[in-house]
PDB file of N, CA and C in Angstrom:
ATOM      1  N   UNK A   1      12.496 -22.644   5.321  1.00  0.00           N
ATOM      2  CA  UNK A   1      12.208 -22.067   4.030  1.00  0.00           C
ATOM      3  C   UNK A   1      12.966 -22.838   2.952  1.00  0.00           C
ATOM      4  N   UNK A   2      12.151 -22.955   1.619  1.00  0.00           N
ATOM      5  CA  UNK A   2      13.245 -23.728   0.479  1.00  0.00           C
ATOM      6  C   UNK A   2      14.144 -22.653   0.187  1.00  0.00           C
ATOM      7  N   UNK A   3      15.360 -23.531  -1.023  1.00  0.00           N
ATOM      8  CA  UNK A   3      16.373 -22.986  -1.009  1.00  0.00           C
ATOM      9  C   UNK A   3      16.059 -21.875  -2.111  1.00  0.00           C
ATOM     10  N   UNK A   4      14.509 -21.767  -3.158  1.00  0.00           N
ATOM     11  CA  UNK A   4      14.411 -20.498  -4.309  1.00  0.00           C
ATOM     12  C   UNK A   4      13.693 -19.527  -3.270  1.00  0.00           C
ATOM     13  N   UNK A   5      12.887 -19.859  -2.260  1.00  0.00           N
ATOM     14  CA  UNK A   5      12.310 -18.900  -1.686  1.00  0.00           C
ATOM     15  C   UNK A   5      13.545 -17.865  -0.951  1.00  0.00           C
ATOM     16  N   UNK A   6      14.510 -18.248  -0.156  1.00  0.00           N
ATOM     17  CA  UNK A   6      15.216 -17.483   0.065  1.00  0.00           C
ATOM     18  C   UNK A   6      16.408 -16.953  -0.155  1.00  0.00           C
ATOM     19  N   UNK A   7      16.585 -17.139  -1.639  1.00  0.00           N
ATOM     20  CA  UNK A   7      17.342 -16.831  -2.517  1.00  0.00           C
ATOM     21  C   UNK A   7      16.459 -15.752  -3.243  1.00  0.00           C
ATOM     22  N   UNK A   8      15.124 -16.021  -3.125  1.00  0.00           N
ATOM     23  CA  UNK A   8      14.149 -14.796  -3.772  1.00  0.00           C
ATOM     24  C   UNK A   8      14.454 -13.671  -2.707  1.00  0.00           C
ATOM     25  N   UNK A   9      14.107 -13.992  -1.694  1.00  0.00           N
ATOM     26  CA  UNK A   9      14.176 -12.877  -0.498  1.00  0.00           C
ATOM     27  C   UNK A   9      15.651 -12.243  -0.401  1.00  0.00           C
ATOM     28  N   UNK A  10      16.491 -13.010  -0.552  1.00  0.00           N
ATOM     29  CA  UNK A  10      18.022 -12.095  -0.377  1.00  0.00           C
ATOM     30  C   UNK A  10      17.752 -11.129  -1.802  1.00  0.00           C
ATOM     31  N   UNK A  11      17.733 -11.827  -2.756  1.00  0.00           N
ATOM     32  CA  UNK A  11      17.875 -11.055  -4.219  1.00  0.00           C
ATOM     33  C   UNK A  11      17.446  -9.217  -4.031  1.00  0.00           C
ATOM     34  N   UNK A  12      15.912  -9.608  -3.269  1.00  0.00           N
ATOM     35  CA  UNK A  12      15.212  -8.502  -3.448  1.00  0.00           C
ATOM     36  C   UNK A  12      15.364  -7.535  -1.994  1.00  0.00           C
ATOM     37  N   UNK A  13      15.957  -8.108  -0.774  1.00  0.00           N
ATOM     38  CA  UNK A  13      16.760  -7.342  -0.399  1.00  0.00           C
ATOM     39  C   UNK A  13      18.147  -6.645  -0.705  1.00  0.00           C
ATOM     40  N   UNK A  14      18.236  -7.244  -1.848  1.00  0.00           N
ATOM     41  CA  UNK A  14      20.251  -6.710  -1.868  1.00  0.00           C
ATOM     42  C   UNK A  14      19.611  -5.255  -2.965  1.00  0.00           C
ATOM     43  N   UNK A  15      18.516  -6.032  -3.838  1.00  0.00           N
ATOM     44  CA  UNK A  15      18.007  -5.231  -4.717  1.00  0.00           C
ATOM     45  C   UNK A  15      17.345  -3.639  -3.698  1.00  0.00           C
ATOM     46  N   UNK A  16      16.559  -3.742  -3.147  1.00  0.00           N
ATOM     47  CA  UNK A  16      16.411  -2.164  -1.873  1.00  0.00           C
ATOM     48  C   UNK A  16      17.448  -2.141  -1.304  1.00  0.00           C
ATOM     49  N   UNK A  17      18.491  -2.499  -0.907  1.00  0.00           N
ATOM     50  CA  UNK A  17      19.493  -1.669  -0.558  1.00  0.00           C
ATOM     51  C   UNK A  17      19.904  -1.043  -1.576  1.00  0.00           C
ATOM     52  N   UNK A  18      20.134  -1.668  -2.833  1.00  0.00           N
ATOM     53  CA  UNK A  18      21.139  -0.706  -3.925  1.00  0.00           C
ATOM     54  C   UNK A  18      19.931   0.319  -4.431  1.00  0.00           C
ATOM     55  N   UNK A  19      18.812   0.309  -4.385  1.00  0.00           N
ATOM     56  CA  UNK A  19      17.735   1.620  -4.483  1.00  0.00           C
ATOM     57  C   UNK A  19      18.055   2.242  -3.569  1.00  0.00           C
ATOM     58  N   UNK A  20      17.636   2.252  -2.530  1.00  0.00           N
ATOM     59  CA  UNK A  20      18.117   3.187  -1.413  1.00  0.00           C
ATOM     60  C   UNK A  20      19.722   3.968  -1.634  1.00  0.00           C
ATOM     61  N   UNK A  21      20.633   2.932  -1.885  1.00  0.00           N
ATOM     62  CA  UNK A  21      21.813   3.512  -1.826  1.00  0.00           C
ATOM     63  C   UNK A  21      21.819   4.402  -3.280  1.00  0.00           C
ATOM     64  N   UNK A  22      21.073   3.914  -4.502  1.00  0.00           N
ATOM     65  CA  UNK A  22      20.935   4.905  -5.555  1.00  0.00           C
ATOM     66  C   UNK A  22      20.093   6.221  -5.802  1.00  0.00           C
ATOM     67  N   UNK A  23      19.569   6.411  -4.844  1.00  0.00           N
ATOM     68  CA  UNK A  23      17.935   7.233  -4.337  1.00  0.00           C
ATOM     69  C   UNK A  23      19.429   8.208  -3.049  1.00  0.00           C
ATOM     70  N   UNK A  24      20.178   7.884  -2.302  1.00  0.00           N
ATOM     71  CA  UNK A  24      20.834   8.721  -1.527  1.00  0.00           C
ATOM     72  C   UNK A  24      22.000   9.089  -2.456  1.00  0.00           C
ATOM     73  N   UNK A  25      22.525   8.708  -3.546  1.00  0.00           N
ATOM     74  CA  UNK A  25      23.293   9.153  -4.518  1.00  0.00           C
ATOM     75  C   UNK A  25      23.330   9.691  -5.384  1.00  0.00           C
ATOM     76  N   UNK A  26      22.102   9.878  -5.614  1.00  0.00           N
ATOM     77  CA  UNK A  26      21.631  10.819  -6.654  1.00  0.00           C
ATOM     78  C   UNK A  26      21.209  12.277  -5.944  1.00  0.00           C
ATOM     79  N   UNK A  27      20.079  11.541  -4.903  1.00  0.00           N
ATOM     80  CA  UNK A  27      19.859  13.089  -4.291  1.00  0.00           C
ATOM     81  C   UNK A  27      20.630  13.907  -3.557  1.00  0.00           C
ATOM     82  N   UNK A  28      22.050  13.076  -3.106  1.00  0.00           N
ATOM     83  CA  UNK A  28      23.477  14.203  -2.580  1.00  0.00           C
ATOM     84  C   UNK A  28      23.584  14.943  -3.254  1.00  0.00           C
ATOM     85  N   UNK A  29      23.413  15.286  -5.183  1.00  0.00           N
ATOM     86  CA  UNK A  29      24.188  16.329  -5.468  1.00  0.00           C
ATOM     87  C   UNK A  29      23.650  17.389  -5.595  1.00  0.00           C
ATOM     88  N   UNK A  30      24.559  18.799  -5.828  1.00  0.00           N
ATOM     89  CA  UNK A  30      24.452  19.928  -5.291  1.00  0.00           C
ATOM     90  C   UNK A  30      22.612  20.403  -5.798  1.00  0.00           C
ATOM     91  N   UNK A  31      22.136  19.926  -7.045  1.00  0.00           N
ATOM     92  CA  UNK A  31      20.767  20.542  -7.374  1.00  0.00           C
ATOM     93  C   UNK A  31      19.565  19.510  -6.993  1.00  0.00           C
ATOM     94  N   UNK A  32      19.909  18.771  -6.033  1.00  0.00           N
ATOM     95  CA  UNK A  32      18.739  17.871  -5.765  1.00  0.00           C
ATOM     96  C   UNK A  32      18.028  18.481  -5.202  1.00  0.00           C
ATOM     97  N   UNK A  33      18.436  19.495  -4.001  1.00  0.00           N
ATOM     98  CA  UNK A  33      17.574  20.229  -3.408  1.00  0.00           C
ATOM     99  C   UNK A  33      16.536  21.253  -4.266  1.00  0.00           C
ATOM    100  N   UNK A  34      16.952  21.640  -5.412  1.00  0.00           N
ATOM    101  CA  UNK A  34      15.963  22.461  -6.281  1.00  0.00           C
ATOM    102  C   UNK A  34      14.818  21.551  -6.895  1.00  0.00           C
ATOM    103  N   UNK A  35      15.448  20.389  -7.050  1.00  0.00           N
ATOM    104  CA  UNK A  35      14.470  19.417  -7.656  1.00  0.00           C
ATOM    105  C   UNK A  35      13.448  18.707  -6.527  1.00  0.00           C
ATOM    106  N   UNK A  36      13.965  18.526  -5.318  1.00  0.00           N
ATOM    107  CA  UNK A  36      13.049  17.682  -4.562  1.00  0.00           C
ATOM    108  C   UNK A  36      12.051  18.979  -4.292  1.00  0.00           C
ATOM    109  N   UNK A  37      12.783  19.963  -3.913  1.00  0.00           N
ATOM    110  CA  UNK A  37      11.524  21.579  -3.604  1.00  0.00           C
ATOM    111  C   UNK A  37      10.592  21.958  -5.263  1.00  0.00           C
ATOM    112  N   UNK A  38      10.743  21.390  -6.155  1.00  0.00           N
ATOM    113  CA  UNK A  38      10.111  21.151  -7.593  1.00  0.00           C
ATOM    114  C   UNK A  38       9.087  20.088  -7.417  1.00  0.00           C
ATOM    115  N   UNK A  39       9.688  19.302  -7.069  1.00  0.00           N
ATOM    116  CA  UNK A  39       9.162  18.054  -7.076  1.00  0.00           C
ATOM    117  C   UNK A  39       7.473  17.945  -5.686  1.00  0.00           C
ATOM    118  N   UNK A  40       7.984  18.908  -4.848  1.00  0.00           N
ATOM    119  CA  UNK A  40       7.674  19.193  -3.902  1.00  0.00           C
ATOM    120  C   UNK A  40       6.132  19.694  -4.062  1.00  0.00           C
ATOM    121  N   UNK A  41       6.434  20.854  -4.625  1.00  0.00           N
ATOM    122  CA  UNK A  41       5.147  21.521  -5.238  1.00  0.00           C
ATOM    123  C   UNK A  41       4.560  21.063  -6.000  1.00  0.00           C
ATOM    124  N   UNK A  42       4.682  20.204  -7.236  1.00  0.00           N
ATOM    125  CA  UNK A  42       4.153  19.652  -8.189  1.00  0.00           C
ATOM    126  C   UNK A  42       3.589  18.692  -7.933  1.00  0.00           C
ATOM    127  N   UNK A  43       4.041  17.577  -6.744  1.00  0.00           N
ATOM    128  CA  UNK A  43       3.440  16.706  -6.382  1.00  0.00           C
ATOM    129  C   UNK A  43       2.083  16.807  -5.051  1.00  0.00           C
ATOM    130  N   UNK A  44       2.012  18.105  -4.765  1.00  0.00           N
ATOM    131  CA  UNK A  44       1.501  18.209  -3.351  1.00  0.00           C
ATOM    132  C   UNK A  44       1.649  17.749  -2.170  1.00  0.00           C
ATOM    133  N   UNK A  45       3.042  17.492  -1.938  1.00  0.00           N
ATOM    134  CA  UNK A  45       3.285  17.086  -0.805  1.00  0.00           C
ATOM    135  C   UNK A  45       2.969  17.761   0.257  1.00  0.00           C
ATOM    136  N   UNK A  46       2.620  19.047   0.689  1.00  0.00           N
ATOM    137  CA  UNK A  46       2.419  19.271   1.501  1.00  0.00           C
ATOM    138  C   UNK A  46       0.867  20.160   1.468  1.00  0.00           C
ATOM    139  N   UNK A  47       0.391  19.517   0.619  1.00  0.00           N
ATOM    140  CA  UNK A  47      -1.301  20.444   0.186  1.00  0.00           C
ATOM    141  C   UNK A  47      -2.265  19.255   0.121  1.00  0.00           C
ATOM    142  N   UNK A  48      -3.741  19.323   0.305  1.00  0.00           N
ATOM    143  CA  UNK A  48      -4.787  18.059  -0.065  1.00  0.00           C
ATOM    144  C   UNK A  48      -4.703  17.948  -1.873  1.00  0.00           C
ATOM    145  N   UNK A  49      -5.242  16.721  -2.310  1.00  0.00           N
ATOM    146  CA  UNK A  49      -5.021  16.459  -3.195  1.00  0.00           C
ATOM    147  C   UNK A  49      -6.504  16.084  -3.928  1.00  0.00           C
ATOM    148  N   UNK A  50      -7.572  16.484  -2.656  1.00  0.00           N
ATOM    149  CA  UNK A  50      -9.109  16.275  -3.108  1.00  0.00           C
ATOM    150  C   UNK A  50      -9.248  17.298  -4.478  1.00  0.00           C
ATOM    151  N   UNK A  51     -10.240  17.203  -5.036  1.00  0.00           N
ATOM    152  CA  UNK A  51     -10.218  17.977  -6.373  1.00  0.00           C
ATOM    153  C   UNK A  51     -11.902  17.279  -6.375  1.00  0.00           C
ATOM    154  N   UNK A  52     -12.548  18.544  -5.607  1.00  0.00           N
ATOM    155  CA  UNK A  52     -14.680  18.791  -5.253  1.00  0.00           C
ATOM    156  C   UNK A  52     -14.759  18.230  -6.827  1.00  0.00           C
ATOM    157  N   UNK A  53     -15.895  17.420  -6.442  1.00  0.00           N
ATOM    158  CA  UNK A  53     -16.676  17.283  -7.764  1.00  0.00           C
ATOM    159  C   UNK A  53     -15.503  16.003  -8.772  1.00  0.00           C
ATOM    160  N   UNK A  54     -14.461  15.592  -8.496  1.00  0.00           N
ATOM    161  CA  UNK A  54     -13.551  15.009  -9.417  1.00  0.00           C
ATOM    162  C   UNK A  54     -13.185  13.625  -8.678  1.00  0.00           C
ATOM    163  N   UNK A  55     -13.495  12.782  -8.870  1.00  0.00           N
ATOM    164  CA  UNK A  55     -12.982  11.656  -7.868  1.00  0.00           C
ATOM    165  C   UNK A  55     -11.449  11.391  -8.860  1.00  0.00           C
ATOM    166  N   UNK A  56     -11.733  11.140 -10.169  1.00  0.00           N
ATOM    167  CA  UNK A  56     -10.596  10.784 -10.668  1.00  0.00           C
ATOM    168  C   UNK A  56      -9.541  11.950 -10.650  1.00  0.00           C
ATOM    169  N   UNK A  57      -9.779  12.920 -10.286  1.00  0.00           N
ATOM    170  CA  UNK A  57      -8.620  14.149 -10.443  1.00  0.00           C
ATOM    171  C   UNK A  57      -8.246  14.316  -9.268  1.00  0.00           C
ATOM    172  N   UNK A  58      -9.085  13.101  -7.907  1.00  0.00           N
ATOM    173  CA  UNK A  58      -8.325  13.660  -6.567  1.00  0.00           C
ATOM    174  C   UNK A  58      -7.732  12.627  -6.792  1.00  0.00           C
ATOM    175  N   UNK A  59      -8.025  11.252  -7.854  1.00  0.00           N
ATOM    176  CA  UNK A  59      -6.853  10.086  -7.551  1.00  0.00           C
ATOM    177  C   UNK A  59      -6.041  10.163  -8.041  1.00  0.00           C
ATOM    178  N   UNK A  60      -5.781  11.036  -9.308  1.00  0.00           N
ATOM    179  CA  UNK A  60      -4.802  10.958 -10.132  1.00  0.00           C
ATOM    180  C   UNK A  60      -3.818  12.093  -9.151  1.00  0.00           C
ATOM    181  N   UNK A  61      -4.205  12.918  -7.776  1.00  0.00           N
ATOM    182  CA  UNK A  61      -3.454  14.070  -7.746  1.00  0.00           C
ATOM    183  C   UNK A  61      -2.672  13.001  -6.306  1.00  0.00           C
ATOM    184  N   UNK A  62      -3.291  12.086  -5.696  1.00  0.00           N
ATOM    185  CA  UNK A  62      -3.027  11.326  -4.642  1.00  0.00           C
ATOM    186  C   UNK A  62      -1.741  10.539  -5.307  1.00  0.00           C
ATOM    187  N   UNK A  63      -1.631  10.133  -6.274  1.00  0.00           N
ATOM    188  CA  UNK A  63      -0.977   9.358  -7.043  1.00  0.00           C
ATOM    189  C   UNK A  63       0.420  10.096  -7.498  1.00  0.00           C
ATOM    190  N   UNK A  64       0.223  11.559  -7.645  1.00  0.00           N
ATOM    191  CA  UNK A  64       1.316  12.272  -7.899  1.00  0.00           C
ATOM    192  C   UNK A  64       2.504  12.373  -6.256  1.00  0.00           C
ATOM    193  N   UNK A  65       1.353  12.919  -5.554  1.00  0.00           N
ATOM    194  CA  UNK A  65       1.835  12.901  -4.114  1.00  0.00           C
ATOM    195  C   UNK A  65       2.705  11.579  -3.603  1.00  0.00           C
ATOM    196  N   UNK A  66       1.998  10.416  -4.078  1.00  0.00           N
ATOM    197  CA  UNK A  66       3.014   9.250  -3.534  1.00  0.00           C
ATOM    198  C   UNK A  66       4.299   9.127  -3.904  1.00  0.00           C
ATOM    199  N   UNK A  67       4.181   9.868  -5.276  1.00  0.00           N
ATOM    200  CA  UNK A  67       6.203  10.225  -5.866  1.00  0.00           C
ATOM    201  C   UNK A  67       6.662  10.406  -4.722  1.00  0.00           C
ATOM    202  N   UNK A  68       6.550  11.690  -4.400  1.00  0.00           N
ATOM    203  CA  UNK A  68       7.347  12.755  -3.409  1.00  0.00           C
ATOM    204  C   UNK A  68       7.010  12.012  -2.385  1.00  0.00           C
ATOM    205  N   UNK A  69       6.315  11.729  -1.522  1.00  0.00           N
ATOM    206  CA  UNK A  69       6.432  10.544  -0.369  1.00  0.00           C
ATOM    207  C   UNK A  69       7.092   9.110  -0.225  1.00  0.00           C
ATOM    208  N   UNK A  70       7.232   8.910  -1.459  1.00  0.00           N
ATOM    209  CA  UNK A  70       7.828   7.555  -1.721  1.00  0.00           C
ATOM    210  C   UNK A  70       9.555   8.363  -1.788  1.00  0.00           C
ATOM    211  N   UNK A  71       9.506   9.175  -2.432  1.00  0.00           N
ATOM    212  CA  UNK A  71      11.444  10.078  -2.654  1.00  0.00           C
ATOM    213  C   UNK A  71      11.441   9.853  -1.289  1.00  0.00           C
ATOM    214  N   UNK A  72      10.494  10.954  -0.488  1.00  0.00           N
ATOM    215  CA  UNK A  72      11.398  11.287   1.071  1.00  0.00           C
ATOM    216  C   UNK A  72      11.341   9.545   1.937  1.00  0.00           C
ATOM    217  N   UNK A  73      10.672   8.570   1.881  1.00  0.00           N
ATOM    218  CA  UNK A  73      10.629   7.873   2.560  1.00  0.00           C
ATOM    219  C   UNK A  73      12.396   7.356   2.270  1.00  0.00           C
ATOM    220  N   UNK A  74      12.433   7.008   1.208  1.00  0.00           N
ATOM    221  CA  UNK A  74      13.743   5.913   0.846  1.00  0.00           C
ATOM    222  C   UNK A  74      15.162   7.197   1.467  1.00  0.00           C
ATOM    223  N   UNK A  75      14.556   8.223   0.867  1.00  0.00           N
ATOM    224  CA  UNK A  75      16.029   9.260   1.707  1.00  0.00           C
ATOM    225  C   UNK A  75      16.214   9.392   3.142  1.00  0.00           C
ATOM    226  N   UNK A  76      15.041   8.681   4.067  1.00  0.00           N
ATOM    227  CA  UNK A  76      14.908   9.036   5.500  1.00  0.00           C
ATOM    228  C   UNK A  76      15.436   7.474   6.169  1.00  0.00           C
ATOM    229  N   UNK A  77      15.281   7.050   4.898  1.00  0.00           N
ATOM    230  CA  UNK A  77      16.310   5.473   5.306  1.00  0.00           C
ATOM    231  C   UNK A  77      17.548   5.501   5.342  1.00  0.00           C
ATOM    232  N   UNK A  78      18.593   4.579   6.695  1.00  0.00           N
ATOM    233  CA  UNK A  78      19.863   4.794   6.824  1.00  0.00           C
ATOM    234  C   UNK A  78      20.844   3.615   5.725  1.00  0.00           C
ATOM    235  N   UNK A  79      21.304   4.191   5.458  1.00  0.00           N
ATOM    236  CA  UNK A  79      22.282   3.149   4.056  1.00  0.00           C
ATOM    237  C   UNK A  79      22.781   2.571   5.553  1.00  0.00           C
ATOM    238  N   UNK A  80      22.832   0.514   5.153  1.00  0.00           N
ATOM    239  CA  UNK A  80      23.380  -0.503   5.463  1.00  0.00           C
ATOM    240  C   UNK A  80      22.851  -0.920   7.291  1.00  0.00           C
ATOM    241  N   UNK A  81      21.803  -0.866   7.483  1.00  0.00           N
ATOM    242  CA  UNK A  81      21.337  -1.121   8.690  1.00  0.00           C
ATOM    243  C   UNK A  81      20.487  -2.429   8.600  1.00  0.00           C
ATOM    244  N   UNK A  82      20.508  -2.917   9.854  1.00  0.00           N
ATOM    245  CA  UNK A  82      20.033  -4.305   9.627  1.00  0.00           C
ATOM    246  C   UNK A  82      18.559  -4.106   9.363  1.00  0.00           C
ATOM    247  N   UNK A  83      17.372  -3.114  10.021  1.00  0.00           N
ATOM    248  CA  UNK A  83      16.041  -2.548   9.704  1.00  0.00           C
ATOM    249  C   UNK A  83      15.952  -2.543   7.828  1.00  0.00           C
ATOM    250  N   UNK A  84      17.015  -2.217   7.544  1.00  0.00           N
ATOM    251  CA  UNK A  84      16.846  -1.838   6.391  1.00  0.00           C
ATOM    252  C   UNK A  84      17.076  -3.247   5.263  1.00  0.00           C
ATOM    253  N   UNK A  85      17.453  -3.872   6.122  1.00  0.00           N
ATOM    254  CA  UNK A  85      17.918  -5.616   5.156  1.00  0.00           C
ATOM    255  C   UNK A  85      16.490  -5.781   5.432  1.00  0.00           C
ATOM    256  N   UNK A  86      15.752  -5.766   6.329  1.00  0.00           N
ATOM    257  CA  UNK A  86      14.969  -6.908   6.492  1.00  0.00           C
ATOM    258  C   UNK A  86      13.749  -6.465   5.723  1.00  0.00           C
ATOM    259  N   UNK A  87      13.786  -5.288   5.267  1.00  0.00           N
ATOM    260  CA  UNK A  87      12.671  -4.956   4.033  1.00  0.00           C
ATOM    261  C   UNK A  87      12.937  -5.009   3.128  1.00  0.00           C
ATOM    262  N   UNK A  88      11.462  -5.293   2.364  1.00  0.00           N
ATOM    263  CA  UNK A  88      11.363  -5.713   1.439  1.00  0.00           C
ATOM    264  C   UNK A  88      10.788  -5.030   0.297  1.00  0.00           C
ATOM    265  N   UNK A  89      11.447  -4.894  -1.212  1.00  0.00           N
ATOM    266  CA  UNK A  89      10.227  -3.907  -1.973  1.00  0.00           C
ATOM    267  C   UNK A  89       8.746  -4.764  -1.879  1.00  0.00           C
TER     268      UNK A  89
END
């Protein structure tokens, strides 16, 4: 590999670790849990997001949902593991 290509690739790994590590630092404190269970409902994480008759109102509701799936994914990640270097945003 040249020497900008993997200087690109470290960058933007060091860069998802410090998301991850800012995504588990934020959501430690004591009211994250009210907000992710907020966040929860509002986004439909756990409901369909079809909307009969609306293609754009089931994409725009699919689109909300990826918030809250995208939150729990990065919180279900372990801070400083080698799995976790080797991804990439």
């Amino acid at each position: 590999m040249n020497k900008p290509a993997e200087e690109d690739i470290q960058r933007r790994q060091q860069e998802k670790k410090a998301t991850i590590a800012a995504f588990h630092e934020l959501f430690a404190q004591r009211s994250a849990e009210l907000v992710l269970k907020n966040l929860s409902k509002e986004c439909y994480e756990n409901e369909l997001t079809f909307v009969k008759g609306d293609p754009s109102g089931s994409a725009f509701n699919s689109g909300k949902r990826y918030v809250i799936l995208h939150i729990r994914r990065l919180m279900a990640k372990k801070l400083d593991t080698d799995k976790q270097e080797k991804a990439v945003l």
